[in-house]
Protein backbone atom coordinates (compact mmCIF):
# COMPACT_ATOMS: atom_id res chain seq x y z
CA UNK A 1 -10.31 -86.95 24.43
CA UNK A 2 -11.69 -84.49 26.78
CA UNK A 3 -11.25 -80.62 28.18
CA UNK A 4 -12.28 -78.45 30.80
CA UNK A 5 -12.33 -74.60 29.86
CA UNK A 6 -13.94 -71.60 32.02
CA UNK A 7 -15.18 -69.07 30.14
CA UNK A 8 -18.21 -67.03 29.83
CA UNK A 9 -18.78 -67.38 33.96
CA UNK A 10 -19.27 -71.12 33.67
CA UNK A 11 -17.67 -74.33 32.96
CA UNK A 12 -17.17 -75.91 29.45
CA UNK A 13 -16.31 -79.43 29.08
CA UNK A 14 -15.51 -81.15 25.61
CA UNK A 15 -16.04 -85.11 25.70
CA UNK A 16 -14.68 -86.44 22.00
CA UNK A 17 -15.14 -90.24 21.23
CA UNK A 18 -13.06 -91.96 17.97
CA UNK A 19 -12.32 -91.12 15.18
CA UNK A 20 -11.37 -87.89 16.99
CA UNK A 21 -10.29 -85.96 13.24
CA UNK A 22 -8.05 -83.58 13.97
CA UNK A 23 -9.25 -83.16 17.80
CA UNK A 24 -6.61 -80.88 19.50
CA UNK A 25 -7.10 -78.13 16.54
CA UNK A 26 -10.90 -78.60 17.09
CA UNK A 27 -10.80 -78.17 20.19
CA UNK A 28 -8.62 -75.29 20.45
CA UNK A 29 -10.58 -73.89 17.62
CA UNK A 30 -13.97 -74.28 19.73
CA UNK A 31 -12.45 -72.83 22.67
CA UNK A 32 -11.42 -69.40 21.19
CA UNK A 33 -14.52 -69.21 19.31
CA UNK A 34 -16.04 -69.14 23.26
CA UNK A 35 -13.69 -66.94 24.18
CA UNK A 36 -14.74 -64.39 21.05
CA UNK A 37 -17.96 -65.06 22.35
CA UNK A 38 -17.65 -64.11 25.28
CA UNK A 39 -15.36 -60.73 24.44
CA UNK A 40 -18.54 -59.53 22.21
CA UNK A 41 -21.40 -60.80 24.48
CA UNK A 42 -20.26 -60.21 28.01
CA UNK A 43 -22.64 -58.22 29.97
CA UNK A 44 -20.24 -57.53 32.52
CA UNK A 45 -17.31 -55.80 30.36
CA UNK A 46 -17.49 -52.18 30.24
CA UNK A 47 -15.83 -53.01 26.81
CA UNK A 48 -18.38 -55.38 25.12
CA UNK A 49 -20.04 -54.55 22.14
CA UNK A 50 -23.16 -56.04 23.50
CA UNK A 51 -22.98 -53.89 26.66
CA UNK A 52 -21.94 -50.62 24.62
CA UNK A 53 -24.84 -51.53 22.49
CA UNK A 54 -27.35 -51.30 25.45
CA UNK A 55 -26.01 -48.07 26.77
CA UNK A 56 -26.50 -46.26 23.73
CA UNK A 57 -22.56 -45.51 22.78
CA UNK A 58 -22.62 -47.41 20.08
CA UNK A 59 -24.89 -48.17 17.09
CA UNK A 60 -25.84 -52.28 15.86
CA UNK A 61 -23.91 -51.16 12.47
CA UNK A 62 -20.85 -50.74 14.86
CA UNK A 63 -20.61 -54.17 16.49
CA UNK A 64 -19.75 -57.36 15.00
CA UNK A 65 -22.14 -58.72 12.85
CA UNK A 66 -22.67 -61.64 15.57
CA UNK A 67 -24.74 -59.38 17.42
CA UNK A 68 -27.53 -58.44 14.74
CA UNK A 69 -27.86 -62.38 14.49
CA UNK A 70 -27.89 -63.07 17.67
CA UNK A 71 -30.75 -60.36 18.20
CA UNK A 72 -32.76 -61.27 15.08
CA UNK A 73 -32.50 -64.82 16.60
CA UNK A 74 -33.68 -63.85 20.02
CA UNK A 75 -36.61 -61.77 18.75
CA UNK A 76 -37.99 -64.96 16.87
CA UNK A 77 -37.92 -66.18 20.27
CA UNK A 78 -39.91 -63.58 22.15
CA UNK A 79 -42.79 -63.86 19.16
CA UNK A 80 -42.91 -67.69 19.47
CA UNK A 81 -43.01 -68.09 23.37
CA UNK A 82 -45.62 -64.89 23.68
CA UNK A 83 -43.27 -62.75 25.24
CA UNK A 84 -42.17 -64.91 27.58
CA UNK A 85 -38.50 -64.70 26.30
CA UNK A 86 -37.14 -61.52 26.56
CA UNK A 87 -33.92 -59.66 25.88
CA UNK A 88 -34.22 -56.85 28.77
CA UNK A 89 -35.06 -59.62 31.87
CA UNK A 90 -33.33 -56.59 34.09
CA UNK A 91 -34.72 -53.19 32.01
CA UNK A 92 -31.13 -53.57 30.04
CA UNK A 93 -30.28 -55.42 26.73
CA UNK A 94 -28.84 -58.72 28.09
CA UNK A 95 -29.67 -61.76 25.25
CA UNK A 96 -27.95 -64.30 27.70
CA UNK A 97 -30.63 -66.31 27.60
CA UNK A 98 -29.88 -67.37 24.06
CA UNK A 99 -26.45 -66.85 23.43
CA UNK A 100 -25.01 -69.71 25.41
CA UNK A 101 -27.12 -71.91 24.04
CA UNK A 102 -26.44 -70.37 20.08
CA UNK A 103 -22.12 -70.86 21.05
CA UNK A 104 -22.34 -74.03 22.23
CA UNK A 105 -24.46 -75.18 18.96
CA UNK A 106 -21.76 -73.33 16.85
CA UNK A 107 -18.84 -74.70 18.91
CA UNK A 108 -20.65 -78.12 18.54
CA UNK A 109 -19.91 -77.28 14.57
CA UNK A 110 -16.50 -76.44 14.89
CA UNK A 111 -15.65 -79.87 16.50
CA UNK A 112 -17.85 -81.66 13.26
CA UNK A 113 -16.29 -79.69 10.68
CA UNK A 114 -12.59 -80.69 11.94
CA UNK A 115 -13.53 -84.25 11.83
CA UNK A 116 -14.71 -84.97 15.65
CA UNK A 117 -17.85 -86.12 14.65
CA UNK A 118 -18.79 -87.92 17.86
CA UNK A 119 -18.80 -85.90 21.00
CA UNK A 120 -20.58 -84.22 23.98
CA UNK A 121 -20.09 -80.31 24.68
CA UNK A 122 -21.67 -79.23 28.39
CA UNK A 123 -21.49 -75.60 29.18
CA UNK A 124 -22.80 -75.24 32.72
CA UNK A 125 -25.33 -78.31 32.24
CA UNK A 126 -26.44 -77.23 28.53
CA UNK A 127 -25.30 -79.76 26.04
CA UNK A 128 -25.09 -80.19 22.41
CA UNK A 129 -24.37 -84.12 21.61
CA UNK A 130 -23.54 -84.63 17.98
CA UNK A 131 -22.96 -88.59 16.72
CA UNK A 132 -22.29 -91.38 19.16
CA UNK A 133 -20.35 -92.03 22.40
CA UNK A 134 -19.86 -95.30 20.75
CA UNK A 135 -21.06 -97.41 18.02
CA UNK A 136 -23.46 -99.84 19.83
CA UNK A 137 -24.97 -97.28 22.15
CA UNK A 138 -26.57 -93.60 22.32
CA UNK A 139 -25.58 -90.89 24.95
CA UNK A 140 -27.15 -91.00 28.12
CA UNK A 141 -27.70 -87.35 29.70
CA UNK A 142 -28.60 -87.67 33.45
CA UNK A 143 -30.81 -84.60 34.51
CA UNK A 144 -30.47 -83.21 37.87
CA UNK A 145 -33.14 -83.40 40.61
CA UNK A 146 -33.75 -79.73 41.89
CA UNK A 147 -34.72 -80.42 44.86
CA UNK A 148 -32.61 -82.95 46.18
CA UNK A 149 -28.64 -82.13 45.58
CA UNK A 150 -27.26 -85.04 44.02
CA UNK A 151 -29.76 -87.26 42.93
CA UNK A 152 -30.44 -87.69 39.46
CA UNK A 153 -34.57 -86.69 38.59
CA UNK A 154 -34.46 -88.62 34.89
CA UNK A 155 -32.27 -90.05 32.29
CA UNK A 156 -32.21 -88.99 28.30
CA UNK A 157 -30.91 -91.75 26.12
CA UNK A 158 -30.46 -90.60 22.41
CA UNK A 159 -28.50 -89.43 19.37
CA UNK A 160 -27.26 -85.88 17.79
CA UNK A 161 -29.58 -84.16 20.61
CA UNK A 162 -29.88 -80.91 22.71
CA UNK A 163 -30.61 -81.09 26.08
CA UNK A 164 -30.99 -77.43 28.26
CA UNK A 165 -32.32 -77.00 31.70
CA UNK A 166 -33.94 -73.90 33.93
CA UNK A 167 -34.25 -73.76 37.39
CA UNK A 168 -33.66 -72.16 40.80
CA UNK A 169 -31.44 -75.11 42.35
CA UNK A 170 -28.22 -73.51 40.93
CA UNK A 171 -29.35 -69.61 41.55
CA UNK A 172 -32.12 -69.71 43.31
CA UNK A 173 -35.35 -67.35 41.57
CA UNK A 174 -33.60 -65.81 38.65
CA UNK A 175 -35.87 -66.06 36.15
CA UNK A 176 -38.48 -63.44 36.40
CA UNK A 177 -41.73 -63.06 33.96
CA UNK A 178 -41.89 -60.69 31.74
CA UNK A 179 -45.40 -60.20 32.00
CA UNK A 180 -45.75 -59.61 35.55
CA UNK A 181 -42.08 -58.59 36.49
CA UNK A 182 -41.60 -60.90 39.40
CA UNK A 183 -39.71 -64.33 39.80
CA UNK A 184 -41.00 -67.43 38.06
CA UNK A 185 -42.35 -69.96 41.08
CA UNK A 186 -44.51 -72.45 39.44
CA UNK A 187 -41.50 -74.68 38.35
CA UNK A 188 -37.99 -76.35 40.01
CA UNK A 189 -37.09 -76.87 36.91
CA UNK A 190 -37.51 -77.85 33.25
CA UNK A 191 -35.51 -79.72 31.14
CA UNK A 192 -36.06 -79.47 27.31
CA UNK A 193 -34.43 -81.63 24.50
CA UNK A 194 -34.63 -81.12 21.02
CA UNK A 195 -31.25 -81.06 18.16
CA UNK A 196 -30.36 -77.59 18.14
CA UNK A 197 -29.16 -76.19 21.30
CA UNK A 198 -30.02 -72.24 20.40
CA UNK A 199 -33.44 -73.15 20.51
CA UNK A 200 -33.66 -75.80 22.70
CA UNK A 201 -32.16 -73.36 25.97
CA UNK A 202 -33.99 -70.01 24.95
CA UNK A 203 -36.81 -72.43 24.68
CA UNK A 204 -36.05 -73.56 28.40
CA UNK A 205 -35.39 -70.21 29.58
CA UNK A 206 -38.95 -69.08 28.24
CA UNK A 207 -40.78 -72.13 29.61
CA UNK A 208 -39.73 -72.14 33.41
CA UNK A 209 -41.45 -68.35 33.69
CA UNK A 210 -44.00 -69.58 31.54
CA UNK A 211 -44.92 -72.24 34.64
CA UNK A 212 -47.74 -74.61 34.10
CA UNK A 213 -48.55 -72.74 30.78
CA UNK A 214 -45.29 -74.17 29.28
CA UNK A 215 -46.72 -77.75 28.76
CA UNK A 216 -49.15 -77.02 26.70
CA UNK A 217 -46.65 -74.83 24.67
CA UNK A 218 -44.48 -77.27 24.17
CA UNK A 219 -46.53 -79.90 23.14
CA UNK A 220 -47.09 -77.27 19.92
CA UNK A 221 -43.28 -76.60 19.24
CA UNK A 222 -41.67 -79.13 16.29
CA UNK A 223 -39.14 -81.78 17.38
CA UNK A 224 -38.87 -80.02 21.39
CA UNK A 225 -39.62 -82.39 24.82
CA UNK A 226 -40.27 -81.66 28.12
CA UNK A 227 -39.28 -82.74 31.77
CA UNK A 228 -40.18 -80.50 34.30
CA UNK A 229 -40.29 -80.98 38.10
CA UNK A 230 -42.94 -78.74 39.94
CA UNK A 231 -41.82 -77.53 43.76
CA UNK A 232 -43.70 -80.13 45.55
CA UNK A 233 -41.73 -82.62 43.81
CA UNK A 234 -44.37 -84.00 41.25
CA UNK A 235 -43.04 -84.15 38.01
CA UNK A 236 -44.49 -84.07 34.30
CA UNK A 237 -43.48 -84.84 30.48
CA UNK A 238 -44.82 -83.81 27.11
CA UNK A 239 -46.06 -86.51 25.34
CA UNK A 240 -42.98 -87.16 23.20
CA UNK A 241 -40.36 -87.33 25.96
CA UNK A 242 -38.76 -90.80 25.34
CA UNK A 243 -40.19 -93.54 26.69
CA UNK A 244 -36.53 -95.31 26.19
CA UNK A 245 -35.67 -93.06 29.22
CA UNK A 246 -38.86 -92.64 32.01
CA UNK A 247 -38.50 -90.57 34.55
CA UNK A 248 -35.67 -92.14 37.20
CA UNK A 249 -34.42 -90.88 40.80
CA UNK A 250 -30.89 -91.85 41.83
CA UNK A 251 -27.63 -90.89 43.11
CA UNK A 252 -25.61 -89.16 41.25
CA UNK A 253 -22.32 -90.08 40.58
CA UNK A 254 -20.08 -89.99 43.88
CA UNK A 255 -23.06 -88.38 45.66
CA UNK A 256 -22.45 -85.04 44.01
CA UNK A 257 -24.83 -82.46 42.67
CA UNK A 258 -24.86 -82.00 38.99
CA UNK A 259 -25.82 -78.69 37.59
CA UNK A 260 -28.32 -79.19 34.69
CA UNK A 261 -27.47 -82.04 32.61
CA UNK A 262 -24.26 -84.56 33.18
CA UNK A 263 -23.24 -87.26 30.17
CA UNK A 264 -23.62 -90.43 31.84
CA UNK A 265 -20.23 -92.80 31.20
C-alpha cells in the first residue's frame, strides 16, 4: 500500500507491507498530522505559531504545546553536538532542522499504532523504517552519491531503523556553522542511521557543519552510524556502520538522482 503527499515543501511517501491494520485510516491519520505540522511549524506563514513566536507577537505559553517540545528537544541538541546545532541558522528562530525529522518519527507512530506495523516513511530522503518489508528480508535504503547524480554511494540493509542525510547536492551550501557563520565545506554529505529519526536528522544536520570533527563525534553518540562522502570523493564510516552493507557505487534506479535516501524494492 503506498502514498505520495506534498507537504511541508517536500515530498512524503508512505510504503506499507502486510498485515497493513487498518492502513487507509493510518495513513490519512499520518498525513494530517503533517499537515498540523506543518500549519504550526512553517517558517514561511505569516500565520505560524512558530514564526509569530520568533517575531516577538506572541509568547511560548500562546502556541501549541508542540512547540515548547519541539524547542526543549532541539536545545538538547545544541548541548550535545557543541553548538553545532542551532535553532537561529539565519539570526531567526527556525528549528527546521529537527522538526522534520521529530514528524516523520511521530507519523512513523501513527501508522504502528493503527496496526501497519511494517512500513517505510521518506520525507525528502529522511526515513523512519519500522518492522519488515517482508518476513525473510530487512529494508534496504540506497544512499545517494553527492557528487555524481544518480548513482547510488552505499547501501543500508536493516530493521526498525532511521536513516537521515545532509548535503549540498540537493541545495547546494546551506548549511552554515554556527561557530564561524559561513557555509559548511568539508563534507558532500553525511548519512547517519540510528532508530529514532528526531535524533538521527538533527544529528545529521549538526555533523555536516561539524566537517571532519563529526567522526570522531559520532563514534561517542549511543546506537548512531556514519557515512559521509568528503568533496574529493573519498568516503569514510564510523566503526559501527554495517558491515552487511559496505560502501557500494551504482546506478540508481532508471538512471535517476535520488535525494537522500531511496527504499530499495
Amino acid at each position: 500500500m503506498r502514498h505520495v503527499e506534498h507537504v511541508m515543501g517536500t515530498v512524503f511517501s508512505f510504503d506499507l507491507r502486510p498485515p497493513f491494520g487498518d492502513g487507509r485510516h493510518a495513513i490519512a491519520e499520518a498525513v494530517a498530522w503533517l499537515h498540523q505540522v506543518d500549519a504550526v511549524f512553517s517558517t514561511y506563514r505569516a500565520d505560524s505559531p512558530i514564526r509569530r513566536l520568533g517575531a516577538g507577537e506572541i509568547g511560548l505559553d500562546d502556541c501549541p504545546p508542540q512547540v515548547a517540545d519541539v524547542l526543549e528537544l532541539c536545545a538538547s541538541v545544541v548541548t550535545a553536538s557543541g553548538g553545532y546545532f542551532t535553532t537561529r541558522p539565519s539570526g531567526h528562530l527556525d528549528p527546521s532542522g529537527l522538526v522534520k525529522g521529530w514528524a516523520i518519527e511521530q507519523a512513523s507512530r501513527i501508522l504502528t499504532r493503527c496496526g501497519a506495523v511494517n512500513h517505510c516513511l521518506n520525507g525528502g530522503g529522511d526515513l523512519q523504517c519500522a518492522g519488515r518489508p517482508a518476513p525473510d528480508r530487512p529494508w534496504r535504503i540506497a544512499v545517494a552519491h553527492p557528487l555524481r547524480p544518480g548513482a547510488v554511494a552505499t547501501v543500508i540493509a536493516g530493521d526498525d531503523l532511521a536513516v537521515a542525510t545532509s548535503g549540498t547536492a540537493e541545495r547546494g551550501p546551506h548549511i552554515t556553522n554556527p561557530h564561524t557563520g559561513r557555509p559548511a565545506l568539508d563534507l558532500a554529505s553525511i548519512t547517519l542511521i540510528g532508530t529514532g529519526l528526531t535524533m538521527v536528522d538533527s544529528y545529521a544536520t549538526a555533523a555536516f557543519a561539524m566537517g571532519a570533527a563529526a567522526r570522531v563525534w559520532i563514534e561517542g553518540l549511543p546506537g548512531v552510524e556514519a557515512f559521509a562522502v568528503t568533496p574529493t570523493g573519498a568516503t569514510w564510516h564510523t566503526s559501527g556502520f554495517p558491515d552487511t552493507a559496505p560502501p557500494v557505487v551504482e546506478e540508481a534506479e532508471g538512471g535517476s538522482p535520488l535525494p537522500g535516501g531511496k527504499a530499495l524494492p
